[in-house]
Protein backbone atom coordinates (compact mmCIF):
# COMPACT_ATOMS: atom_id res chain seq x y z
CA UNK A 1 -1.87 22.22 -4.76
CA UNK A 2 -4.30 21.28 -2.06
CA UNK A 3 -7.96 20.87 -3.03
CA UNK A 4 -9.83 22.28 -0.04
CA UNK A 5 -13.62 22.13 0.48
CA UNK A 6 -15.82 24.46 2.91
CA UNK A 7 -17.53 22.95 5.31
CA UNK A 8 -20.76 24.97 5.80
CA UNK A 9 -21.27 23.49 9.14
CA UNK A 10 -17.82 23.87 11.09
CA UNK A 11 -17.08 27.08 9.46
CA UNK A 12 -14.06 25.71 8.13
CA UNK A 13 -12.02 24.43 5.46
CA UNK A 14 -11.62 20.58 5.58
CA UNK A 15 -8.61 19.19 3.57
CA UNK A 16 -9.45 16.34 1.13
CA UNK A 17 -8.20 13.71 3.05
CA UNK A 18 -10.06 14.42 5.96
CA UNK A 19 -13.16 14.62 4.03
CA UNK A 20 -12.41 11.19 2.42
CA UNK A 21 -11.57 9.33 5.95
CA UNK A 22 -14.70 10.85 7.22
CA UNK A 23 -17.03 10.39 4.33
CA UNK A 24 -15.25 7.91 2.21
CA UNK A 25 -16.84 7.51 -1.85
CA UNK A 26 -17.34 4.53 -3.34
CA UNK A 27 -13.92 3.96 -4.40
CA UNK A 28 -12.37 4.26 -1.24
CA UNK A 29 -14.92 1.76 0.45
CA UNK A 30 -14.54 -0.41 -2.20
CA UNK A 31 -10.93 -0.65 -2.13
CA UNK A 32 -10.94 -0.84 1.49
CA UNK A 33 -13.25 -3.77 1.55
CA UNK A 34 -11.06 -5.57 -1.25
CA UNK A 35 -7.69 -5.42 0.52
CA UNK A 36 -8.45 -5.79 3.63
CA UNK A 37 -10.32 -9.00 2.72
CA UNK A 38 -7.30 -9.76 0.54
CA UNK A 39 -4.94 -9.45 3.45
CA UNK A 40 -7.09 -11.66 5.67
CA UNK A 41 -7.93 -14.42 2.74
CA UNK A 42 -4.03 -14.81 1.78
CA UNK A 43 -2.75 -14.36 5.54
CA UNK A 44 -5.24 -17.22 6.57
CA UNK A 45 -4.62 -19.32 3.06
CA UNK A 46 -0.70 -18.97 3.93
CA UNK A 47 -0.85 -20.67 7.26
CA UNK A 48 -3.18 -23.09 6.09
CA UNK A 49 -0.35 -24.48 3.43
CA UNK A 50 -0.78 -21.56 0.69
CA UNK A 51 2.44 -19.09 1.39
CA UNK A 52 3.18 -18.28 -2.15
CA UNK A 53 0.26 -16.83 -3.50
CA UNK A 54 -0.51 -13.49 -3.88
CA UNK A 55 -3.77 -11.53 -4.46
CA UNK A 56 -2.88 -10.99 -8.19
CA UNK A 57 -3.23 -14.74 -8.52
CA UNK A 58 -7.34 -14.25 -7.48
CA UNK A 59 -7.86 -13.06 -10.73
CA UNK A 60 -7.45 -16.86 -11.82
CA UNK A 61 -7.97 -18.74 -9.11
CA UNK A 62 -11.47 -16.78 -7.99
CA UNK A 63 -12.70 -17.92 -11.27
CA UNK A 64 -11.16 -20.98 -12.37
CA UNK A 65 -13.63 -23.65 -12.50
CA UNK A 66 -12.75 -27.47 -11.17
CA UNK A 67 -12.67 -28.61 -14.71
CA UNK A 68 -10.74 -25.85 -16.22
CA UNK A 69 -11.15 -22.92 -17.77
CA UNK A 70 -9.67 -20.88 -21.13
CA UNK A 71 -7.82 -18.11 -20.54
CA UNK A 72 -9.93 -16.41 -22.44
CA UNK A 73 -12.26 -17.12 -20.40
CA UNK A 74 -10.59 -16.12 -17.06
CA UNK A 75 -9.67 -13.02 -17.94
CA UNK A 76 -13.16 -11.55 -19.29
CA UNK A 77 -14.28 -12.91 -15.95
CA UNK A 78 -11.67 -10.89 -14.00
CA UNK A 79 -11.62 -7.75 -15.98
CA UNK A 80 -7.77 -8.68 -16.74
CA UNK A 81 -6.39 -8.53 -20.14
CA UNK A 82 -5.15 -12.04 -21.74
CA UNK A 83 -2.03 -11.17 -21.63
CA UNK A 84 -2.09 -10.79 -18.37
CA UNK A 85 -3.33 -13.90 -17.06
CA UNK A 86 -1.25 -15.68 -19.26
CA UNK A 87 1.74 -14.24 -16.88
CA UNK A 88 -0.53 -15.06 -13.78
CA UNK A 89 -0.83 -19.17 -14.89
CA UNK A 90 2.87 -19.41 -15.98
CA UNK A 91 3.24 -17.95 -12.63
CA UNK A 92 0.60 -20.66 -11.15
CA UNK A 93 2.29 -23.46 -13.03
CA UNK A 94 5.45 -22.88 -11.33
CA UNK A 95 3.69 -22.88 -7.82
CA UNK A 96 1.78 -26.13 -8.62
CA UNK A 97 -1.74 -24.29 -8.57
CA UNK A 98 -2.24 -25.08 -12.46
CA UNK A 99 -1.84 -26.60 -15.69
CA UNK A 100 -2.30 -26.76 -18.79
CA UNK A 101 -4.28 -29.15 -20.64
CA UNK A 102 -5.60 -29.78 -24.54
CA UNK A 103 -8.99 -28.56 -24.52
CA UNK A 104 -11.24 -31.61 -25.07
CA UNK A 105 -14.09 -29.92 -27.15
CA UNK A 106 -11.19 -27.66 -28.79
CA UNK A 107 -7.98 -29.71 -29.29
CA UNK A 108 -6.43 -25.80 -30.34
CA UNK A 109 -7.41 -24.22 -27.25
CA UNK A 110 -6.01 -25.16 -23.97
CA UNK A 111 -7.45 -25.47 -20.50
CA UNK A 112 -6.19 -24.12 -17.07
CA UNK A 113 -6.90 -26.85 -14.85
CA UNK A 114 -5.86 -27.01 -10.85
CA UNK A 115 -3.87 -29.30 -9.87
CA UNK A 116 -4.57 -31.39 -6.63
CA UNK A 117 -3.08 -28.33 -4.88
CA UNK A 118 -4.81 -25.69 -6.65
CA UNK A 119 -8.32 -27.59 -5.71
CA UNK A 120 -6.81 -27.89 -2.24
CA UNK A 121 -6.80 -24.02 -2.29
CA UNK A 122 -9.81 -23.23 -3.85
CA UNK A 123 -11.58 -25.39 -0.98
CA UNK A 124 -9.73 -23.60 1.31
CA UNK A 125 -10.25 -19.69 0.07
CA UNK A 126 -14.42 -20.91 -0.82
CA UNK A 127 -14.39 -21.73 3.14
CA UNK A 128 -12.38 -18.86 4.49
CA UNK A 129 -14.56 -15.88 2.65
CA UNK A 130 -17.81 -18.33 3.34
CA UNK A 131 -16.87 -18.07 7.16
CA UNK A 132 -15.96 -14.13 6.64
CA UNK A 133 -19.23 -13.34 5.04
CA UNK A 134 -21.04 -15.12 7.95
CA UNK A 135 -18.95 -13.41 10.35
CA UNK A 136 -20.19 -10.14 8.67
CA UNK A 137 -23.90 -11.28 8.44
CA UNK A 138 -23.65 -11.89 12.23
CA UNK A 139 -22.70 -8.92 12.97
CA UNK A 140 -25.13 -6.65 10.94
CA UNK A 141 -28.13 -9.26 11.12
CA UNK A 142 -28.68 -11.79 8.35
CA UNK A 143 -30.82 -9.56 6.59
CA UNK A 144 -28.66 -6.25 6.64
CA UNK A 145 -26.17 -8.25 5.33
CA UNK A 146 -28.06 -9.78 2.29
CA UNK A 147 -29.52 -6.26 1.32
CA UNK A 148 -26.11 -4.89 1.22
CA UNK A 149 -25.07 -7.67 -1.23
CA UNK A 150 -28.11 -7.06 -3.10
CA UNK A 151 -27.67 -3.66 -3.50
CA UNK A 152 -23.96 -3.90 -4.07
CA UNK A 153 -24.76 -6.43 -6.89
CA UNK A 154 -26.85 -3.90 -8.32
CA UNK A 155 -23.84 -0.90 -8.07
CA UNK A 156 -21.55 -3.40 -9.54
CA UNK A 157 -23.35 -4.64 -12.31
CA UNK A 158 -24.39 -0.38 -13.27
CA UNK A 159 -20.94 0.42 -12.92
CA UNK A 160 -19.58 -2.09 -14.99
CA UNK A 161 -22.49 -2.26 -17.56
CA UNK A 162 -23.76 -5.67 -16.10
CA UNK A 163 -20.28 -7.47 -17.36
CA UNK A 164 -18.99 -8.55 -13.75
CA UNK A 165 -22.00 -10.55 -12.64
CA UNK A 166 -22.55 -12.02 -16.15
CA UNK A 167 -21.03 -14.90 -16.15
C-alpha cells in the first residue's frame, strides 16, 4: 500500500518518496549526514593505514579516551548496549585497536585501552572530521556553521533527553 499525500499546490498526488527526497525530516537528514560522513571518515582512515575498521567500531573508538575507558562506560556514551560493545572490543582486540587492562582504581573492572595503533587512529579520525567540519564551516561561513551545531546540540540533547551530550 502506497501512502500518498496531496499536494495543494501542484494539484497532485506526490508519492512518499518524492516528498521525502524533496523535503527530507529529521531522520532522513540525520542519517544522511551520518553515513555519508562515515563513508568519507573510514574511506580516508583506510588509506591512511586503517583498512579494517568499520563504522560499528565508532561506537568505541569515538569515545574511548587515551587512558581507557569501562565498557560500561563506552556504551552509555554510544547509546549501545554492553553487550554489544563487548563484541565490538573483542573485535578491536583482534585488529590491534585495543586492550584490555586491570582497572587501576578498580582491580574488578577492566579498562579498554588503545594500543599504539588504536591512538594512531584516533589522531587520525580527530584530524580527518576536524578538517571536514572546517571544510563545511568554509563553505556556509564560520558562523552558519557554528549556529547549526548549536542548534543541532540543542535537537540532540531534546531528543535524547539531554543523555548524548552528557558526558
Amino acid at each position: 500500500m502506497t501512502i500518498k499525500i496531496y499536494d495543494q499546490t501542484e494539484g497532485v498526488t506526490v508519492r512518499r518518496s518524492r516528498r521525502k527526497q524533496e523535503e527530507p525530516d529529521l531522520g532522513i537528514l540525520s542519517s544522511r549526514t551520518l553515513f555519508s560522513l562515515q563513508r568519507q571518515l573510514f574511506d580516508t582512515l583506510a588509506q591512511q593505514g586503517h583498512p579494517g575498521l568499520r563504522p560499528r567500531h565508532g561506537a568505541v573508538l569515538a569515545y574511548l579516551d587515551e587512558e581507557g575507558s569501562r565498557a560500561t562506560d563506552l556504551a552509555a556514551q554510544s547509546g549501545q548496549h554492553k553487550q554489544v560493545i563487548g563484541t565490538l572490543v573483542d573485535e578491536l582486540v583482534e585488529l590491534g585497536y585495543v586492550e584490555r587492562q586491570p582497572d587501576p582504581a578498580d582491580r574488578r573492572a577492566k579498562l579498554i585501552v588503545p594500543t599504539e595503533r588504536g591512538r594512531d587512529h584516533m589522531v587520525r579520525s580527530d584530524a580527518i572530521l576536524a578538517a571536514m567540519e572546517a571544510e563545511h564551516a568554509e563553505a556556509v561561513g564560520e558562523e552558519a556553521y557554528a549556529e547549526f551545531k548549536r542548534v543541532f546540540k540543542l535537537v540532540v540533547e531534546r531528543q535524547t533527553g539531554g543523555s548524548a551530550l552528557a558526558e
